[in-house]
PDB file of N, CA and C in Angstrom:
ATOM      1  N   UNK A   1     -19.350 -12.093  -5.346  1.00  0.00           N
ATOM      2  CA  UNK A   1     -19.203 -10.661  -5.512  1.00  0.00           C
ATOM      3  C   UNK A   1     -17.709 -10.337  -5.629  1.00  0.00           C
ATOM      4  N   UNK A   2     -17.368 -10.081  -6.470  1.00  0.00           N
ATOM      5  CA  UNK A   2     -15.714  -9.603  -7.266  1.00  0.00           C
ATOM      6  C   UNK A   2     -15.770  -8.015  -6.193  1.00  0.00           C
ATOM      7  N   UNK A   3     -14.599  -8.204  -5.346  1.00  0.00           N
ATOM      8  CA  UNK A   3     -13.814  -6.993  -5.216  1.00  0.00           C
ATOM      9  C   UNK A   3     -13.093  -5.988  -5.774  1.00  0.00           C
ATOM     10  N   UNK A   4     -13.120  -4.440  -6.063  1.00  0.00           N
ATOM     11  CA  UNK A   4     -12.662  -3.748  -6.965  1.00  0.00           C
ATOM     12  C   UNK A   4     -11.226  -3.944  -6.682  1.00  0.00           C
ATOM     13  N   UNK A   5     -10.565  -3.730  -8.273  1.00  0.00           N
ATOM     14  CA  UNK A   5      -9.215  -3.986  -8.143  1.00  0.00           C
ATOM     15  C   UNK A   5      -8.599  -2.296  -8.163  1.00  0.00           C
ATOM     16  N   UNK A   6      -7.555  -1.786  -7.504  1.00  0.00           N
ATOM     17  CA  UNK A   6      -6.856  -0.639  -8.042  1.00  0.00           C
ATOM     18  C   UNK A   6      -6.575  -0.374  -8.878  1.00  0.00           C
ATOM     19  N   UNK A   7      -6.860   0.458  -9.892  1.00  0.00           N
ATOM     20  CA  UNK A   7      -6.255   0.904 -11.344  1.00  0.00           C
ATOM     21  C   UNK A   7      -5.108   2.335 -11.167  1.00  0.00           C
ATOM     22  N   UNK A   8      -5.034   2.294 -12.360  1.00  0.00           N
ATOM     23  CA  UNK A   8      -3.570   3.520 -12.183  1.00  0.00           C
ATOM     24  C   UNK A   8      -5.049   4.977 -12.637  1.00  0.00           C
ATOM     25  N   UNK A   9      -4.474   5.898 -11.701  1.00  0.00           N
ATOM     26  CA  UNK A   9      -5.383   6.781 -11.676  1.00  0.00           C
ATOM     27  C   UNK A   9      -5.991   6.992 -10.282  1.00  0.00           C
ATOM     28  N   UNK A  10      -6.112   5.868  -9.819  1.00  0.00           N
ATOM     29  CA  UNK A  10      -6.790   5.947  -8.551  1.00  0.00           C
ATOM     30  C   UNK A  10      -5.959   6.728  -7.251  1.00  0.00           C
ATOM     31  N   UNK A  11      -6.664   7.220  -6.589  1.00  0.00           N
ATOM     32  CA  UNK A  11      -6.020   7.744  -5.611  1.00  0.00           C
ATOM     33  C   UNK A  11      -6.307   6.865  -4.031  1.00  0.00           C
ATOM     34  N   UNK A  12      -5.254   6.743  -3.501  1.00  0.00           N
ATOM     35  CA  UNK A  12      -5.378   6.079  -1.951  1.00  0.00           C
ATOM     36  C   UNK A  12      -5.030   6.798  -1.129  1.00  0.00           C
ATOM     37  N   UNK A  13      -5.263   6.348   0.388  1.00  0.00           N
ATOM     38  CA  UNK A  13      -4.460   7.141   1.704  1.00  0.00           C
ATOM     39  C   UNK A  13      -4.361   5.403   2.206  1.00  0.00           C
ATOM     40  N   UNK A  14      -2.899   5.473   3.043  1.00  0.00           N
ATOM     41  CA  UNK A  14      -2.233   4.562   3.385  1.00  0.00           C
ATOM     42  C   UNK A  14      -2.491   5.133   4.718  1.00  0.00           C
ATOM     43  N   UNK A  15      -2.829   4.836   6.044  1.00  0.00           N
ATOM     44  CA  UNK A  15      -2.417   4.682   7.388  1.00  0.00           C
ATOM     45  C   UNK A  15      -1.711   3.867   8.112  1.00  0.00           C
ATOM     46  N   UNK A  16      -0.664   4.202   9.023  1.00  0.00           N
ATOM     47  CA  UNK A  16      -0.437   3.501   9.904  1.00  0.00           C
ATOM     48  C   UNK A  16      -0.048   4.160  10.641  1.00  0.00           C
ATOM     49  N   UNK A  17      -0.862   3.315  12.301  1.00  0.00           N
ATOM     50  CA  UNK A  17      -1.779   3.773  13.390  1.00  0.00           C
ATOM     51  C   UNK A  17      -0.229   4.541  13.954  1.00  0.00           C
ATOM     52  N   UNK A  18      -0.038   5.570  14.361  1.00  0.00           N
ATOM     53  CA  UNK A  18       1.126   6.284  15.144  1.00  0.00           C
ATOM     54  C   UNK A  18       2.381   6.000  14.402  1.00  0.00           C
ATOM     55  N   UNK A  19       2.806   6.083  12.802  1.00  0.00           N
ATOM     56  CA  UNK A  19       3.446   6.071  12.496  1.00  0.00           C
ATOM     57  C   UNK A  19       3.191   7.236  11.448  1.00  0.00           C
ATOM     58  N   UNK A  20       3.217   8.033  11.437  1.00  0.00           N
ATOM     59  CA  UNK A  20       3.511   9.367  10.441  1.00  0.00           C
ATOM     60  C   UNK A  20       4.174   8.938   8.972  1.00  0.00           C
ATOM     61  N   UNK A  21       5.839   8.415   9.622  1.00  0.00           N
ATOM     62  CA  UNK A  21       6.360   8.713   8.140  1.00  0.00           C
ATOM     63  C   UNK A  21       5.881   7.263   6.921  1.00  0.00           C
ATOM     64  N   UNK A  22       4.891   6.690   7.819  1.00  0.00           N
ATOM     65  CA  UNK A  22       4.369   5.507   7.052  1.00  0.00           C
ATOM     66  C   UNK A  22       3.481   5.487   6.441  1.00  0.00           C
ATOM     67  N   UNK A  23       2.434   6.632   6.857  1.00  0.00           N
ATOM     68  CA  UNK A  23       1.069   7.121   6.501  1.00  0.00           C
ATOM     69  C   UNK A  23       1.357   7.855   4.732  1.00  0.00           C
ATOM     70  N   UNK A  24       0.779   7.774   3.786  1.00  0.00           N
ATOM     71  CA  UNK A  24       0.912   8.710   2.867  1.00  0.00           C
ATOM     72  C   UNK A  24      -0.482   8.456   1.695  1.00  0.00           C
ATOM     73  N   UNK A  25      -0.494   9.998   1.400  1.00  0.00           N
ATOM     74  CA  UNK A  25      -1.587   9.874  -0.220  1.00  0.00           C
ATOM     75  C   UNK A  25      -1.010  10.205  -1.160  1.00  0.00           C
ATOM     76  N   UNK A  26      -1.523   8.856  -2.455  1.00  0.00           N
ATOM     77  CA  UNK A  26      -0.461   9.137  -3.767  1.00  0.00           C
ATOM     78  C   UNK A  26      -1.577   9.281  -4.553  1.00  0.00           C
ATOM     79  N   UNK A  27      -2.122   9.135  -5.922  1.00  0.00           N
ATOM     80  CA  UNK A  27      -2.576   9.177  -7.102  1.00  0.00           C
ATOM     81  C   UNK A  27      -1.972   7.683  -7.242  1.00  0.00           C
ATOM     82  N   UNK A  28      -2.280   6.646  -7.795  1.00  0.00           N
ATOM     83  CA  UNK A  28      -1.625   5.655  -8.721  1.00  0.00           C
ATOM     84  C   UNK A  28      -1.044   5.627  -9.856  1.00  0.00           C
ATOM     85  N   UNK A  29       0.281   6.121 -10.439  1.00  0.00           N
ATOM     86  CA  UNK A  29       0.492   6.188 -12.098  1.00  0.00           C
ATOM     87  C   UNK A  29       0.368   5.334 -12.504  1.00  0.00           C
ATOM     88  N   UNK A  30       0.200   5.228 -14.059  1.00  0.00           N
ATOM     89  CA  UNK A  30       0.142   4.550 -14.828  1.00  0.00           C
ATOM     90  C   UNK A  30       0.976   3.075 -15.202  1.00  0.00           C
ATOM     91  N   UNK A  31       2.261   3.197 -14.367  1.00  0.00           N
ATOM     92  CA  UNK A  31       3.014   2.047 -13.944  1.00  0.00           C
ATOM     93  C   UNK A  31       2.691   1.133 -13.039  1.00  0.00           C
ATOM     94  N   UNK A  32       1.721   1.131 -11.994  1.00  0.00           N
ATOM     95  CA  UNK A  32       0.955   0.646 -11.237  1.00  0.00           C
ATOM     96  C   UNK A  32       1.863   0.553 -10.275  1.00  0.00           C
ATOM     97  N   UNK A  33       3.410   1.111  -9.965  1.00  0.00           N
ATOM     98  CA  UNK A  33       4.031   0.690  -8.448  1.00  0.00           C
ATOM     99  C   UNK A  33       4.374   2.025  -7.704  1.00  0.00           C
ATOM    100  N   UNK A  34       4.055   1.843  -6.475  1.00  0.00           N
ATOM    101  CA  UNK A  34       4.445   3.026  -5.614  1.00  0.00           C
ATOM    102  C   UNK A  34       6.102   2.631  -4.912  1.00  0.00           C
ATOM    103  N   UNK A  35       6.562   3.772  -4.504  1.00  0.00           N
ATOM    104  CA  UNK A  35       7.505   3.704  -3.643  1.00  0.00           C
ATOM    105  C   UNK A  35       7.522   3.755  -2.062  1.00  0.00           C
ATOM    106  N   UNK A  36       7.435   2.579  -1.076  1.00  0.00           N
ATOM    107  CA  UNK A  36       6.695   2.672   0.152  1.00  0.00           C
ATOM    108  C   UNK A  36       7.938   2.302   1.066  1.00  0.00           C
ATOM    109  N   UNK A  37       8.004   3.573   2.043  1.00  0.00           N
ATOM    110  CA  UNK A  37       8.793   3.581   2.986  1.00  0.00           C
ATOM    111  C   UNK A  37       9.330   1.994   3.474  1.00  0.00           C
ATOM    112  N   UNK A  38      10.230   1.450   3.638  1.00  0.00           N
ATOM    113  CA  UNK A  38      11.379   0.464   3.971  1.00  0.00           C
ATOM    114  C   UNK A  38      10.989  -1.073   3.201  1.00  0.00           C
ATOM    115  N   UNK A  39       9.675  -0.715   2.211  1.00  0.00           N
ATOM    116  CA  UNK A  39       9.467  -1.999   1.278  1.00  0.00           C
ATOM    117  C   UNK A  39      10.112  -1.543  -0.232  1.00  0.00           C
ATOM    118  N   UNK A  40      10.660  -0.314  -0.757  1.00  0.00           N
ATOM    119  CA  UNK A  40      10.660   0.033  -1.765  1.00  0.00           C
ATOM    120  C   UNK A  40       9.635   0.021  -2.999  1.00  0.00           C
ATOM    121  N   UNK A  41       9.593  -0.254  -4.352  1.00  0.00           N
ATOM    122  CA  UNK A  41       8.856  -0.092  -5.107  1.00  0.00           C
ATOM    123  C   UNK A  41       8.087  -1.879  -4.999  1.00  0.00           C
ATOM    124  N   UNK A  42       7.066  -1.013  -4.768  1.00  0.00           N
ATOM    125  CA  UNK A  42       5.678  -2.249  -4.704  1.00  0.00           C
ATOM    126  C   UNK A  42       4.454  -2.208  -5.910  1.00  0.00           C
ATOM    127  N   UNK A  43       3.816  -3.274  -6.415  1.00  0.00           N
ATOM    128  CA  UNK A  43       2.973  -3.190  -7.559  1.00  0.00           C
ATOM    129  C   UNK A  43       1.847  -3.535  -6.778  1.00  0.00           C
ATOM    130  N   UNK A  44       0.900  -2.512  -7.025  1.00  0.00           N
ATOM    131  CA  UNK A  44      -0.178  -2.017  -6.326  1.00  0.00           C
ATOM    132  C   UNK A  44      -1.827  -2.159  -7.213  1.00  0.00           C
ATOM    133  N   UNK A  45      -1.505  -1.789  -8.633  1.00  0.00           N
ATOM    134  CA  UNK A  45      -2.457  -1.702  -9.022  1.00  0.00           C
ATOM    135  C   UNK A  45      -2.864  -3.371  -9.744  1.00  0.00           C
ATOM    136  N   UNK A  46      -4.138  -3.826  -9.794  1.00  0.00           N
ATOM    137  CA  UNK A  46      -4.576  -4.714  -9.591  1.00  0.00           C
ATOM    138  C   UNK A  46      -4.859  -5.336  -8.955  1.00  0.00           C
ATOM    139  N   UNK A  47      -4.650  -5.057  -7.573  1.00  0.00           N
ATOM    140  CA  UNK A  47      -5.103  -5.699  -6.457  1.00  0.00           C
ATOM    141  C   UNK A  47      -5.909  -4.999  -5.303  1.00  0.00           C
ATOM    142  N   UNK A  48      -6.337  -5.813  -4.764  1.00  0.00           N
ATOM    143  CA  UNK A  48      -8.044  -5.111  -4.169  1.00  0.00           C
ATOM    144  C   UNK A  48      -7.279  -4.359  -2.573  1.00  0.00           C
ATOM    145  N   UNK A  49      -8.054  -3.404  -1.578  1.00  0.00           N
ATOM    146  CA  UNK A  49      -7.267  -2.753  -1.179  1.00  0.00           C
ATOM    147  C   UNK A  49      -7.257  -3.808   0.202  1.00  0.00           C
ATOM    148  N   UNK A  50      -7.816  -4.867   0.432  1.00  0.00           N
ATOM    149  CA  UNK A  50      -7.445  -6.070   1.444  1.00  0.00           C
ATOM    150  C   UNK A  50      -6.206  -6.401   0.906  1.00  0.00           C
ATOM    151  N   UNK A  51      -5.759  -6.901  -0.356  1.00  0.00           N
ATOM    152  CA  UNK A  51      -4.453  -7.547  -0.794  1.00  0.00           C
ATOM    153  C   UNK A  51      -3.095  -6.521  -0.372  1.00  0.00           C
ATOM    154  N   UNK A  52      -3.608  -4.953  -0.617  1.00  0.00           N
ATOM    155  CA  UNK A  52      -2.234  -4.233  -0.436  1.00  0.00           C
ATOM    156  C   UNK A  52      -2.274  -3.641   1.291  1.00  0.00           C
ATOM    157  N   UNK A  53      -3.399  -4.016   2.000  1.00  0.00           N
ATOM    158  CA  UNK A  53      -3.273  -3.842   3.549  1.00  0.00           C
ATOM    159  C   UNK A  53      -2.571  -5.142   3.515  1.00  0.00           C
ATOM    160  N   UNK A  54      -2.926  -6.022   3.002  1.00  0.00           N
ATOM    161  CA  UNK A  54      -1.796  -7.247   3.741  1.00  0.00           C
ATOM    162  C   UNK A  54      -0.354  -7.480   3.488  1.00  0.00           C
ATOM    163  N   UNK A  55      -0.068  -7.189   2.195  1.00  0.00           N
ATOM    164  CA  UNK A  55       0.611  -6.832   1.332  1.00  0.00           C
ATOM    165  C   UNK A  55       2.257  -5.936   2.123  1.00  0.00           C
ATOM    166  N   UNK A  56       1.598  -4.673   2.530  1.00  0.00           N
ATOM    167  CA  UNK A  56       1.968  -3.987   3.320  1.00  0.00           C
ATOM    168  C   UNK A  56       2.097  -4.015   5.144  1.00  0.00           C
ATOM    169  N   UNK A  57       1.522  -5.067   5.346  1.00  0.00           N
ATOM    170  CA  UNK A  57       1.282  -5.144   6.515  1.00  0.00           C
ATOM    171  C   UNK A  57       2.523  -6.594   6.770  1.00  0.00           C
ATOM    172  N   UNK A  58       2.522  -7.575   5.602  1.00  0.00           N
ATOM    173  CA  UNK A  58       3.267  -8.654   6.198  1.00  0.00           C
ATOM    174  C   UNK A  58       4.658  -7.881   5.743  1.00  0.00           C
ATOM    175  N   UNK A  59       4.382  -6.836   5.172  1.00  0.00           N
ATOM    176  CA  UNK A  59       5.814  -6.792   4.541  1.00  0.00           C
ATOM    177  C   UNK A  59       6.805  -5.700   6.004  1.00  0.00           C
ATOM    178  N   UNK A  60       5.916  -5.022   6.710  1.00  0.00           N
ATOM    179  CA  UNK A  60       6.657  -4.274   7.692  1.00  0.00           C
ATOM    180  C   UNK A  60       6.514  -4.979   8.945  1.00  0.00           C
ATOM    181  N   UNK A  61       6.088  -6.554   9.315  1.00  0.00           N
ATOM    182  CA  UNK A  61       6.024  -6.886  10.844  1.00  0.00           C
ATOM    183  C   UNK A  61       6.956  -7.538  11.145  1.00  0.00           C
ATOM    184  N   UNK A  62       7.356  -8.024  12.173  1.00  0.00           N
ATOM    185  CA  UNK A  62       8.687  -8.335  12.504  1.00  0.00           C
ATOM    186  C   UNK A  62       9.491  -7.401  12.290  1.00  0.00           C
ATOM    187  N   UNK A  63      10.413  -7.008  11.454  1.00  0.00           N
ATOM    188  CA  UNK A  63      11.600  -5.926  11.780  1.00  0.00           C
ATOM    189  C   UNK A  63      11.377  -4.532  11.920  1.00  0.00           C
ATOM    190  N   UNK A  64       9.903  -4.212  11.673  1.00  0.00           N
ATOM    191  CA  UNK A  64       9.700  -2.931  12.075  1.00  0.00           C
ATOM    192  C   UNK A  64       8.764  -2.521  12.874  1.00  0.00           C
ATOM    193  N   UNK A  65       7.755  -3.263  12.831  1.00  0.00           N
ATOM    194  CA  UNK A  65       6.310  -2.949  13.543  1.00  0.00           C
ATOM    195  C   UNK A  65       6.282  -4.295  14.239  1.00  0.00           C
ATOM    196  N   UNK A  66       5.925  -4.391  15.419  1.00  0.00           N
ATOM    197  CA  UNK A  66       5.546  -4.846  16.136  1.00  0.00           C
ATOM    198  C   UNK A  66       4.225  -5.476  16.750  1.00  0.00           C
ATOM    199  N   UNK A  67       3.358  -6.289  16.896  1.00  0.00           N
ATOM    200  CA  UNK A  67       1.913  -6.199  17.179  1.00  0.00           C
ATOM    201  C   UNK A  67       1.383  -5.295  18.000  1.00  0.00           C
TER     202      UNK A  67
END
């Protein structure tokens, strides 16, 4: 069973748990990369939304988030 991939168009909500300025909802443009607080511009679309929780998740532990 193939997982849906993100396309540009799509809309997401990003959480993270007690972090506000980390949390955000975009639309996806047509360029497929968002701009995400202390990772900068990340390419998002094509990948399923497990790849950009991890994605996002290895990319803020250690120097910012903590377990």
């Amino acid at each position: 069973m193939s997982q849906y991939q993100l396309g540009s168009g799509d809309k997401i909500s990003i959480t993270v748990f007690g972090q506000k300025d980390l949390s955000m909802e975009i639309r996806l443009p047509d360029v497929g990369t968002i701009n995400y607080p202390f990772l900068g511009e990340i390419k998002i679309v094509g990948l399923t939304t497990a790849e950009v929780e991890a994605l996002i998740y290895n990319g803020l532990k250690g120097d910012y988030l903590v377990e």
